[in-house]
C-alpha atoms as a PDB file:
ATOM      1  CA  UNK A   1      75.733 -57.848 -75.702  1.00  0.00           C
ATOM      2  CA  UNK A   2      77.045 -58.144 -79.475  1.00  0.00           C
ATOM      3  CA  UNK A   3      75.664 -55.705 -81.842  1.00  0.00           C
ATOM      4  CA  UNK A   4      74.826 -58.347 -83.590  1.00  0.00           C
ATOM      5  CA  UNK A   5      72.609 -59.812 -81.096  1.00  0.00           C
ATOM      6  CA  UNK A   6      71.484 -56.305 -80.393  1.00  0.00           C
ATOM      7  CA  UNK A   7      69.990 -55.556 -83.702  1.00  0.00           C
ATOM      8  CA  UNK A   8      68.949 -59.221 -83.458  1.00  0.00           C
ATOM      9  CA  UNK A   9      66.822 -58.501 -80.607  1.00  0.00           C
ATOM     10  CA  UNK A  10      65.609 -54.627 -82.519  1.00  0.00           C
ATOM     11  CA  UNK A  11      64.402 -56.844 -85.186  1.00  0.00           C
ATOM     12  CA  UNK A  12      62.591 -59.461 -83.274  1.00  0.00           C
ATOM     13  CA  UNK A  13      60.980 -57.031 -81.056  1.00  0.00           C
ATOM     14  CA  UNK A  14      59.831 -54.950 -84.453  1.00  0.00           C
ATOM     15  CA  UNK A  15      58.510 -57.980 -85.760  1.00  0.00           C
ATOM     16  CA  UNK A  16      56.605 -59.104 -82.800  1.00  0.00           C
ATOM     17  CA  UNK A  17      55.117 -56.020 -82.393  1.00  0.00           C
ATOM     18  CA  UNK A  18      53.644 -56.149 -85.775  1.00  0.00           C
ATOM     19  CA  UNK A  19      52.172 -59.017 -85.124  1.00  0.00           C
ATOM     20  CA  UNK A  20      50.778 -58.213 -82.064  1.00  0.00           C
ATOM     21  CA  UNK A  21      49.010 -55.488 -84.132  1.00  0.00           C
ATOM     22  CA  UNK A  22      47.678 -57.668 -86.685  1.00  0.00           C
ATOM     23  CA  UNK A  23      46.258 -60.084 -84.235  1.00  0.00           C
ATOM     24  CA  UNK A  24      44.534 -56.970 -82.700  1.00  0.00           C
ATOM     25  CA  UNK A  25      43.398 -56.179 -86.423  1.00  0.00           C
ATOM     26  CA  UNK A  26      42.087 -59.858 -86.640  1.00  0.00           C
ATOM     27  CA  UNK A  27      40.261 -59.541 -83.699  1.00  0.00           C
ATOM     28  CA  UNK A  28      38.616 -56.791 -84.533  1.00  0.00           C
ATOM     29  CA  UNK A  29      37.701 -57.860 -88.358  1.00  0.00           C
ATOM     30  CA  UNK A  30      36.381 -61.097 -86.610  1.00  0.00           C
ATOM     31  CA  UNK A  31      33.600 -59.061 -84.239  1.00  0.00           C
ATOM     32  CA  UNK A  32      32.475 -57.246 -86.891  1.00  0.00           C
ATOM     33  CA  UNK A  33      32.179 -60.264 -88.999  1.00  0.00           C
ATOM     34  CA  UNK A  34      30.153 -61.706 -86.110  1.00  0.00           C
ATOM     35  CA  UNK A  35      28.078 -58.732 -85.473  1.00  0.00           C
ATOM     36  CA  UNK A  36      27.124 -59.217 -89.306  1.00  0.00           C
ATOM     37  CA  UNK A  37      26.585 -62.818 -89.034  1.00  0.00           C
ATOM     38  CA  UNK A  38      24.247 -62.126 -85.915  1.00  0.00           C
ATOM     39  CA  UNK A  39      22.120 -59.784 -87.570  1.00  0.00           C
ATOM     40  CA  UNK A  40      21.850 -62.595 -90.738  1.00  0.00           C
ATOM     41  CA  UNK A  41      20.327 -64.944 -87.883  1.00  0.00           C
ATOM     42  CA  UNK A  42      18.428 -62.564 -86.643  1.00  0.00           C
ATOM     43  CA  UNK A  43      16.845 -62.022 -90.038  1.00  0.00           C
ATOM     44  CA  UNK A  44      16.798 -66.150 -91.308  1.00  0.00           C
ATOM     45  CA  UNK A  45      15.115 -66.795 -87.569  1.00  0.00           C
ATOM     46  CA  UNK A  46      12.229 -63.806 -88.135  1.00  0.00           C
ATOM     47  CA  UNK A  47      11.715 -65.239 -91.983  1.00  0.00           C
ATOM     48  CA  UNK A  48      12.241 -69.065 -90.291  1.00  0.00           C
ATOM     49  CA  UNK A  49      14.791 -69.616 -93.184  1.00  0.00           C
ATOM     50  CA  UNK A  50      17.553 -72.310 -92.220  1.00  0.00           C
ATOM     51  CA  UNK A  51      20.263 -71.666 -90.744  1.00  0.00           C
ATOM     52  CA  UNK A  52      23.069 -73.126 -93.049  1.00  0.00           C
ATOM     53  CA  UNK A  53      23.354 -72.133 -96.881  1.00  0.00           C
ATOM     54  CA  UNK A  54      25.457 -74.851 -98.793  1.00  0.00           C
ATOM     55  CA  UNK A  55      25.665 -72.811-102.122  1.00  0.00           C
ATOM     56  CA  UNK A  56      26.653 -69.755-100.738  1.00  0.00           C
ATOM     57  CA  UNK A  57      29.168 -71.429 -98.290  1.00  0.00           C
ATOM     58  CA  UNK A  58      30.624 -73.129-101.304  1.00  0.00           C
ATOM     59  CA  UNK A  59      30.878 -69.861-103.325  1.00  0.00           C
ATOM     60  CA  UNK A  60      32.367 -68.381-100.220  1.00  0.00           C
ATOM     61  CA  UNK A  61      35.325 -71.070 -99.976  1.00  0.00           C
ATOM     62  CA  UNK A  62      36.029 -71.296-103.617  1.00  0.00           C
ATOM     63  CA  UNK A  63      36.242 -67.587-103.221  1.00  0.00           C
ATOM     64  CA  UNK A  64      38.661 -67.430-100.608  1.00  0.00           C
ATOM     65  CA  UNK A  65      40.899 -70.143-101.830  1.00  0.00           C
ATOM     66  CA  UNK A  66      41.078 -68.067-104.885  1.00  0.00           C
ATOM     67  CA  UNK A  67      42.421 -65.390-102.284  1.00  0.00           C
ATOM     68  CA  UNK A  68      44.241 -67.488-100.311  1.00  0.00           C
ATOM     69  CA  UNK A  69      46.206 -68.497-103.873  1.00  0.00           C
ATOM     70  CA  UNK A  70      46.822 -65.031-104.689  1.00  0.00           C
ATOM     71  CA  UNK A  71      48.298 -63.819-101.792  1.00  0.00           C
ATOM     72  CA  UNK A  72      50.485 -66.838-101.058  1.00  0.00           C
ATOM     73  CA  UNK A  73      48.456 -68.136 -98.413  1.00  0.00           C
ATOM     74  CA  UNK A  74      47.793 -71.829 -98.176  1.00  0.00           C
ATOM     75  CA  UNK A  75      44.433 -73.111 -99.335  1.00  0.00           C
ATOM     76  CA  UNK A  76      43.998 -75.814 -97.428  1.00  0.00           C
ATOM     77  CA  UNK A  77      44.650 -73.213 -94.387  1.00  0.00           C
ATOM     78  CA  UNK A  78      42.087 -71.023 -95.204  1.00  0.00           C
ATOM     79  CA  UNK A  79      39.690 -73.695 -95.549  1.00  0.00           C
ATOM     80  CA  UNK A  80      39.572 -74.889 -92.623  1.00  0.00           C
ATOM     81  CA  UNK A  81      39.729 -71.400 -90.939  1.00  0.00           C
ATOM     82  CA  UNK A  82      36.641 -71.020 -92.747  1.00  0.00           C
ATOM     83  CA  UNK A  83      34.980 -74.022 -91.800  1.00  0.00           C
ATOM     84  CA  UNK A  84      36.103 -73.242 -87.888  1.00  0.00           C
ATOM     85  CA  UNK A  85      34.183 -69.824 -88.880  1.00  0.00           C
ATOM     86  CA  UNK A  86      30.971 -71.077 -90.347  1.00  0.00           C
ATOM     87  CA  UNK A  87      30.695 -73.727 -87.773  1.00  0.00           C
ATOM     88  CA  UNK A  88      30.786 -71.191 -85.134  1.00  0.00           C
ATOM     89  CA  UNK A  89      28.319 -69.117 -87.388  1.00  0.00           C
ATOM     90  CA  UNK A  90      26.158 -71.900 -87.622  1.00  0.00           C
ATOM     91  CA  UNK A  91      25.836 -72.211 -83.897  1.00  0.00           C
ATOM     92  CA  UNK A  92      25.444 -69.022 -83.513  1.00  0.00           C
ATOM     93  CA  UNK A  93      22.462 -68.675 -85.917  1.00  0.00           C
ATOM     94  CA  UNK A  94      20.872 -71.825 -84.182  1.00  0.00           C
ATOM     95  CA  UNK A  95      21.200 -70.210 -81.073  1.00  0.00           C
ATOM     96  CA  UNK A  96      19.140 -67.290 -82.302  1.00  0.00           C
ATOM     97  CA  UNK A  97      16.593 -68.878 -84.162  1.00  0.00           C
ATOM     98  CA  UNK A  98      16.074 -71.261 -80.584  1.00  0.00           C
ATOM     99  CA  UNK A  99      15.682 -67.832 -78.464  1.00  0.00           C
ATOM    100  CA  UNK A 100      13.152 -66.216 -80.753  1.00  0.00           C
ATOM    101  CA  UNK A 101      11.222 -68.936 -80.766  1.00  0.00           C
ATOM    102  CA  UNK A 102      11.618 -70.290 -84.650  1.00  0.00           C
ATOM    103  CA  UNK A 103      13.172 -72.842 -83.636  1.00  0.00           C
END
């Protein structure tokens, strides 16, 4: 082997690990996120509020594209990854309100 190819192979394996730790980290943001989002369905199902909030799901995406711009992520990216996560939100809190009954 080269040494070329050997710090080739340093530097992938570096890399890769990171990113195996920030898909850990992303996991882990994403539970708690959910474990949040459960206990706001919880709470909408016991005040029989709907489940979806336009406005604040607006706010929330204008808001993030304003981060996504900032850090030199792409917008249209992090709109649908938040539209994959309010979807799955939305189900969630539907799923709640239909096993306490408000539903």
């Amino acid at each position: 082997m080269t040494d070329d190819h050997q710090e080739f192979a340093g530097d992938l394996a570096e890399l890769r690990r990171s990113v195996d730790n920030l898909d850990a980290a992303m996991v882990h943001l994403l539970a708690e996120r959910f474990r949040c989002t459960h206990a706001i369905g919880e709470l909408k199902a016991r005040h029989r509020l709907v489940s979806r909030d336009p406005r604040r799901e607006a706010a929330q995406l204008k808001r993030l594209r304003t981060l996504a711009a900032q850090s030199g992520l792409d917008q249209e990216f992090t709109q649908k990854l938040h539209a994959l996560v309010v979807r799955e939100v939305i189900t969630n809190h539907e799923a709640v309100k239909f096993k306490s009954g408000a539903g």
